[in-house]
Protein backbone atom coordinates (compact mmCIF):
# COMPACT_ATOMS: atom_id res chain seq x y z
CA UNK A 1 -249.69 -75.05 -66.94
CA UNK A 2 -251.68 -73.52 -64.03
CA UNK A 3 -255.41 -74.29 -63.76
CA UNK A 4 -257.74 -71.50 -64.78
CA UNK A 5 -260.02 -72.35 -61.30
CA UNK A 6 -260.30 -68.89 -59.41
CA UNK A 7 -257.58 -68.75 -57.05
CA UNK A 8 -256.53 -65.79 -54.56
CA UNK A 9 -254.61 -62.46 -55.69
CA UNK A 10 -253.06 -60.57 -53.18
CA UNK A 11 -249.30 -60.24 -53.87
CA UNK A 12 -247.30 -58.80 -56.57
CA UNK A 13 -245.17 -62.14 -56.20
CA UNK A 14 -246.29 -65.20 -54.49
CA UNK A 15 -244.96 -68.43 -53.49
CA UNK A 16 -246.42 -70.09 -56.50
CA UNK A 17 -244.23 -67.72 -59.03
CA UNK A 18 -241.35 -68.96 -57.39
CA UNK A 19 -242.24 -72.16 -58.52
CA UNK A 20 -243.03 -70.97 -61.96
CA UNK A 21 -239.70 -69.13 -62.63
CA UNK A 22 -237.85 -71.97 -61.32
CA UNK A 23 -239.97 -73.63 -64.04
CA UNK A 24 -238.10 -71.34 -66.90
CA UNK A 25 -234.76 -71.39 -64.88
CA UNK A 26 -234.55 -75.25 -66.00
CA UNK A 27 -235.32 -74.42 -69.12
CA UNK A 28 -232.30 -71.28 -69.40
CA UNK A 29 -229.71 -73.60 -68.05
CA UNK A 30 -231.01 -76.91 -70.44
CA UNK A 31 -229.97 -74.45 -73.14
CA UNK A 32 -227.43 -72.84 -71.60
CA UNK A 33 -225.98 -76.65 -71.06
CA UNK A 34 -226.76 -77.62 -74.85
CA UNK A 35 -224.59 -74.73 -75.99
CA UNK A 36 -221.95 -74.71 -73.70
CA UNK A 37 -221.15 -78.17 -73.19
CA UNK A 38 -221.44 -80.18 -70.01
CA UNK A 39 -219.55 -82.99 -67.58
CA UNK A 40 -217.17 -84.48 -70.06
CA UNK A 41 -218.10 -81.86 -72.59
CA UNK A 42 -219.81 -84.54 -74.94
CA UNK A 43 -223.74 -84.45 -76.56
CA UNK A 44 -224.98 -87.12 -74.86
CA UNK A 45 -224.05 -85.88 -71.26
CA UNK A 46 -225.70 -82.49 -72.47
CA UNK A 47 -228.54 -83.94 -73.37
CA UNK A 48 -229.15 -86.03 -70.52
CA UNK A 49 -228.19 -83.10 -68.39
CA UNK A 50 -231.29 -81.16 -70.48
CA UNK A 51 -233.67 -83.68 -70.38
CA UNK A 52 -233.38 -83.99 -66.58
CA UNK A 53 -234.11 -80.19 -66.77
CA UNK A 54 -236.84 -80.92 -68.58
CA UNK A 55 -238.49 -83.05 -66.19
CA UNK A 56 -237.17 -80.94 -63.16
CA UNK A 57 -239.25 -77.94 -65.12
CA UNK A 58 -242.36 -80.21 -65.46
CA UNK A 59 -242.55 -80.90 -61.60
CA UNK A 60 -242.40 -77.42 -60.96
CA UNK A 61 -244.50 -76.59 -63.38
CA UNK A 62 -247.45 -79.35 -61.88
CA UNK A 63 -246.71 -77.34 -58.62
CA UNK A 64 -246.83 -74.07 -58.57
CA UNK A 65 -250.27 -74.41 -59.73
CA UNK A 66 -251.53 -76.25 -56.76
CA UNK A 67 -249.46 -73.97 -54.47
CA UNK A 68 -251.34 -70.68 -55.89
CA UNK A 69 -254.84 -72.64 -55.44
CA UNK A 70 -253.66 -73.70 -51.62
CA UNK A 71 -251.76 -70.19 -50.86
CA UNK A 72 -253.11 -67.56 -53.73
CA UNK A 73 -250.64 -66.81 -56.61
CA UNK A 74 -249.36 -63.81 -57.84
CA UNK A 75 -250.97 -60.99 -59.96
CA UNK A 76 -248.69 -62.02 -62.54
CA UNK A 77 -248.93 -65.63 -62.24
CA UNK A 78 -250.48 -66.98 -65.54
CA UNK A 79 -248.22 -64.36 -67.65
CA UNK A 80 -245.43 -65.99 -65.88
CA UNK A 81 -246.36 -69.57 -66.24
CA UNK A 82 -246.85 -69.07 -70.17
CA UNK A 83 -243.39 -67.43 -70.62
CA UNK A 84 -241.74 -70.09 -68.88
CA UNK A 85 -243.42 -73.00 -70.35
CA UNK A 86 -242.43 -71.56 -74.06
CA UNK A 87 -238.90 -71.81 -72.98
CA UNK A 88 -238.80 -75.22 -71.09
CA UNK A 89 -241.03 -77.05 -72.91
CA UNK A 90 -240.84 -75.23 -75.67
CA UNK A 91 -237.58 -74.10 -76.77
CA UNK A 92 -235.43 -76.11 -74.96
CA UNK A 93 -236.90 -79.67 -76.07
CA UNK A 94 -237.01 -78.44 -79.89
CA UNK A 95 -233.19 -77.52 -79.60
CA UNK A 96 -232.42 -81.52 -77.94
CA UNK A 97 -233.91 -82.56 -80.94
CA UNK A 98 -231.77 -80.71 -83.29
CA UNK A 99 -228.59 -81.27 -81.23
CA UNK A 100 -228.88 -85.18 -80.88
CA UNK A 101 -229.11 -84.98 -84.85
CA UNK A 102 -225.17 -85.48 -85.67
CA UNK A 103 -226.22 -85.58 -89.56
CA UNK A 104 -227.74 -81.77 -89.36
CA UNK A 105 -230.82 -83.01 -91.67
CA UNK A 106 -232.92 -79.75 -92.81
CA UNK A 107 -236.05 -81.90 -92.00
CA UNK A 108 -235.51 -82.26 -88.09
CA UNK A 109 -234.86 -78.86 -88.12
CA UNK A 110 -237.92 -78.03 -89.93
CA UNK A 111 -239.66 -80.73 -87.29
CA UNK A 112 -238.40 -78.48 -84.21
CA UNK A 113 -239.32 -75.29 -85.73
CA UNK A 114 -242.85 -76.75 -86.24
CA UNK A 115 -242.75 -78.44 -82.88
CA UNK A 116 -242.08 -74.98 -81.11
CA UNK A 117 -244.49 -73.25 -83.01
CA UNK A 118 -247.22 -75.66 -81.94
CA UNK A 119 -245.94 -75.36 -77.99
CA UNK A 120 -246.45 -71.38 -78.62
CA UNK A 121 -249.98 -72.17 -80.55
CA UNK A 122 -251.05 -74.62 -77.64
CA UNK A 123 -250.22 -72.11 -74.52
CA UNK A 124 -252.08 -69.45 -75.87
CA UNK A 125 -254.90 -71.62 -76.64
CA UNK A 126 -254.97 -73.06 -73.02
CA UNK A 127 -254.87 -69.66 -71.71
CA UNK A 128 -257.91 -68.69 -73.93
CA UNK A 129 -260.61 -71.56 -73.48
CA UNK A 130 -259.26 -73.59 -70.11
CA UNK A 131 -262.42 -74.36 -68.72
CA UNK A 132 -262.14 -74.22 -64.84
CA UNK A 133 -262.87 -78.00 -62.79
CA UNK A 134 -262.23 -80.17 -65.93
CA UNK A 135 -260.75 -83.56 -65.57
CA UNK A 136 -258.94 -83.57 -68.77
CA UNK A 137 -256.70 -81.07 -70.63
CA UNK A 138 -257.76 -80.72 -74.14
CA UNK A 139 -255.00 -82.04 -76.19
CA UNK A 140 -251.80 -82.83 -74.79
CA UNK A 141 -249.95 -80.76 -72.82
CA UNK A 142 -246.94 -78.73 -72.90
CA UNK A 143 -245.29 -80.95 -70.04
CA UNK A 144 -245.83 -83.83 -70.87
CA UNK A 145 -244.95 -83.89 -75.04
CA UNK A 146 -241.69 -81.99 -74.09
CA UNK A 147 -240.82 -85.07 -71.71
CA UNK A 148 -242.04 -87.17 -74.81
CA UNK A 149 -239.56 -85.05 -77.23
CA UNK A 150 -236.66 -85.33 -75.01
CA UNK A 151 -237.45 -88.75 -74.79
CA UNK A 152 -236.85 -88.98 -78.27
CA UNK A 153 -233.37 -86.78 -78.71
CA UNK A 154 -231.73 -89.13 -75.89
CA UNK A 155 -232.49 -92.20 -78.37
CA UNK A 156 -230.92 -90.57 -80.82
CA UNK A 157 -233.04 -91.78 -83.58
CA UNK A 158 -232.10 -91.26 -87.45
CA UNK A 159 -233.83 -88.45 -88.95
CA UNK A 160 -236.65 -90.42 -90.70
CA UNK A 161 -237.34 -91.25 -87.17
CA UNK A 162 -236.70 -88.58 -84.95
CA UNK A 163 -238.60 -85.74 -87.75
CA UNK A 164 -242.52 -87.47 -87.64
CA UNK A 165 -242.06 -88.48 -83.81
CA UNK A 166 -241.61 -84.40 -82.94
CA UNK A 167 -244.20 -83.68 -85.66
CA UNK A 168 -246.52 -86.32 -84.19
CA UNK A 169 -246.12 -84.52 -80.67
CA UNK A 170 -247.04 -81.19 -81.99
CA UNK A 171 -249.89 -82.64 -84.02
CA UNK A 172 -251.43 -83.91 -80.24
CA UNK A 173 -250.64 -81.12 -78.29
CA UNK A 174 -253.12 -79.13 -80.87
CA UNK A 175 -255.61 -82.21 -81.29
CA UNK A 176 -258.47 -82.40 -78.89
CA UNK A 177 -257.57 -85.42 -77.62
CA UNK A 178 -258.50 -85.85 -73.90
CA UNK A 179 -255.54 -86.27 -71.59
CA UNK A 180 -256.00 -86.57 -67.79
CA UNK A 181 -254.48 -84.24 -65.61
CA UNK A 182 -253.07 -85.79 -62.30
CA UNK A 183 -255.51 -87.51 -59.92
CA UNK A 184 -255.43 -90.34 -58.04
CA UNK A 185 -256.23 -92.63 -60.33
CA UNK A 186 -252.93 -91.97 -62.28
CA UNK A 187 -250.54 -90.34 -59.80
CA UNK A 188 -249.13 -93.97 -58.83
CA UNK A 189 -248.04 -94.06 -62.46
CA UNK A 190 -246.39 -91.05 -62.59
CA UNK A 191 -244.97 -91.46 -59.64
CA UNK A 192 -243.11 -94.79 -61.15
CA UNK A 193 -241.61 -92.89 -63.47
CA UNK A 194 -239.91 -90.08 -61.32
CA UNK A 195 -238.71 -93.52 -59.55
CA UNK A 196 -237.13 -94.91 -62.62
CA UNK A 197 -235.88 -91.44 -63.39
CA UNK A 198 -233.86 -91.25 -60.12
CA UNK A 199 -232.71 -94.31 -60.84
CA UNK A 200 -231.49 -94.08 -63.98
CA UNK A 201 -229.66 -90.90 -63.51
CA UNK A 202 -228.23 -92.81 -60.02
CA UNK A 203 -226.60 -95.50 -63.38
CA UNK A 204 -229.10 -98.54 -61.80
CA UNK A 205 -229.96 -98.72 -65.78
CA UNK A 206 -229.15 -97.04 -69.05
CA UNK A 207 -230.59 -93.57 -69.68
CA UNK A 208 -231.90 -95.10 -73.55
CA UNK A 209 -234.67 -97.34 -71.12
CA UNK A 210 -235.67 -94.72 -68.95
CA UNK A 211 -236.63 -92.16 -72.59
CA UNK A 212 -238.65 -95.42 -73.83
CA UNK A 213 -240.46 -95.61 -70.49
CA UNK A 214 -240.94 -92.19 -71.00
CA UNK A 215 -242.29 -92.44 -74.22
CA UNK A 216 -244.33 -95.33 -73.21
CA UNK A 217 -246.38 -93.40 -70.16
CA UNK A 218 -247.13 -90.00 -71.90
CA UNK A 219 -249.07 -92.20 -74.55
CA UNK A 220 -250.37 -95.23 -72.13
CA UNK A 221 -251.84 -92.26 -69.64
CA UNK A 222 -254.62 -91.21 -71.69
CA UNK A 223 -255.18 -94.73 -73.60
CA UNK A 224 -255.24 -96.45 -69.86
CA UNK A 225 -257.60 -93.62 -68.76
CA UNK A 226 -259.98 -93.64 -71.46
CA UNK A 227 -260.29 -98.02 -71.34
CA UNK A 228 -260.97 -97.05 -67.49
CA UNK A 229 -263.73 -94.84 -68.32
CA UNK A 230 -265.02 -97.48 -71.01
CA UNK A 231 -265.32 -99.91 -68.85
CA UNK A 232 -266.79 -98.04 -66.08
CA UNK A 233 -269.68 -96.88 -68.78
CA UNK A 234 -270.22 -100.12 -69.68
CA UNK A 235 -270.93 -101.16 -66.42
CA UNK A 236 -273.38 -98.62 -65.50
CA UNK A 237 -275.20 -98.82 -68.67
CA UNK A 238 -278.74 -99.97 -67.95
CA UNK A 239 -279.63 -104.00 -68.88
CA UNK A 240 -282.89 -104.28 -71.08
């Protein structure tokens, strides 16, 4: 998601909307890879294929909006950004969940339906009330849940498992929960995790421990964020 700060139009296209469509481009071939097959032709190498898509969406995606702020975007650019998003973080993690679901339970499909719904529900709430120069998104965002989702369809879970984990992403992405958006105080975490995500996908470690430290970070972000902010209020309060 691009930030609503005032940025400069001149172009048709810009720089920044390259960055954007290559955001949806991951997203077309994640699904294209889902139905098709991929490597060895089995689920697990599609998914893992998808969820590096994912990710590879959610880094352009985090750029393309500081590119348009540095070099002006597009006239097009937020139209752009929200079509792509539906299908990267939208579409394509809903489908991972319903593929990595060998027993074809009604309920995870009902949980991926609902999960897209609330991706499509979230963009066009962003694009209506963004408030320009906040720290925090309200709610979580697209990005990061669908990292979160795809998280979940490379574990595999059971369907009791996998069904309220996608429901309980969609539920926060339409809370107004406060979740940071990257700054230096947690850029050094996030930057970890592309590490371990290289590595994982270079076979250092199994692909099942880098979706749990995926997991782990789009929850600890906010929690470590908001202690952070706690503790900085309590030491400024005043001593009577």
């Amino acid at each position: 998601m691009r930030d609503s700060a005032p940025r400069r139009r001149s172009r048709e296209f810009s720089l920044a909307d390259v960055l954007t469509i290559g955001n949806g481009v991951c997203g077309l071939i994640g699904l294209a890879v889902l139905t098709r097959g991929a490597g060895d032709g089995s689920p697990e190498t599609a998914l893992e294929v998808a969820a590096a898509l994912t990710a590879a969406g959610a880094l352009c995606d985090g750029l393309d909006g500081a590119v348009a702020r540095r070099f002006g975007g597009g006239r097009y650019g937020d139209m752009l950004d929200m079509l792509s998003d539906v299908v990267t973080f939208g579409v394509l993690p809903a489908l991972m969940v319903v593929v990595a679901d060998t027993s074809e339970s009604v309920v995870v499909l009902a949980a991926a339906t609902l999960y897209f719904v609330a991706v499509a529900v979230r963009l066009a709430r962003f694009g209506a009330t963004a408030a320009a120069g906040s720290e925090t998104f309200s709610g979580f965002p697209c990005p990061q849940t669908a990292i979160g989702v795809a998280s979940i369809a490379l574990l595999e879970p059971q369907p009791w498992v996998a069904a309220p984990l996608t429901l309980l992403f969609a539920a926060l992405m339409l809370s107004h929960v406060p979740y940071p958006k990257v700054s230096a105080a947690n850029a050094p975490l996030r930057a970890c995790w592309v590490g371990l995500a290289v590595a994982a996908y270079a076979g250092a470690f199994p692909i099942e421990v880098l979706a749990i430290v995926s997991l782990t970070t789009v929850f600890a972000t906010p929690l470590l964020v908001a202690l952070a902010r706690a503790r900085f209020a309590r030491r400024e309060a005043p001593i009577w």
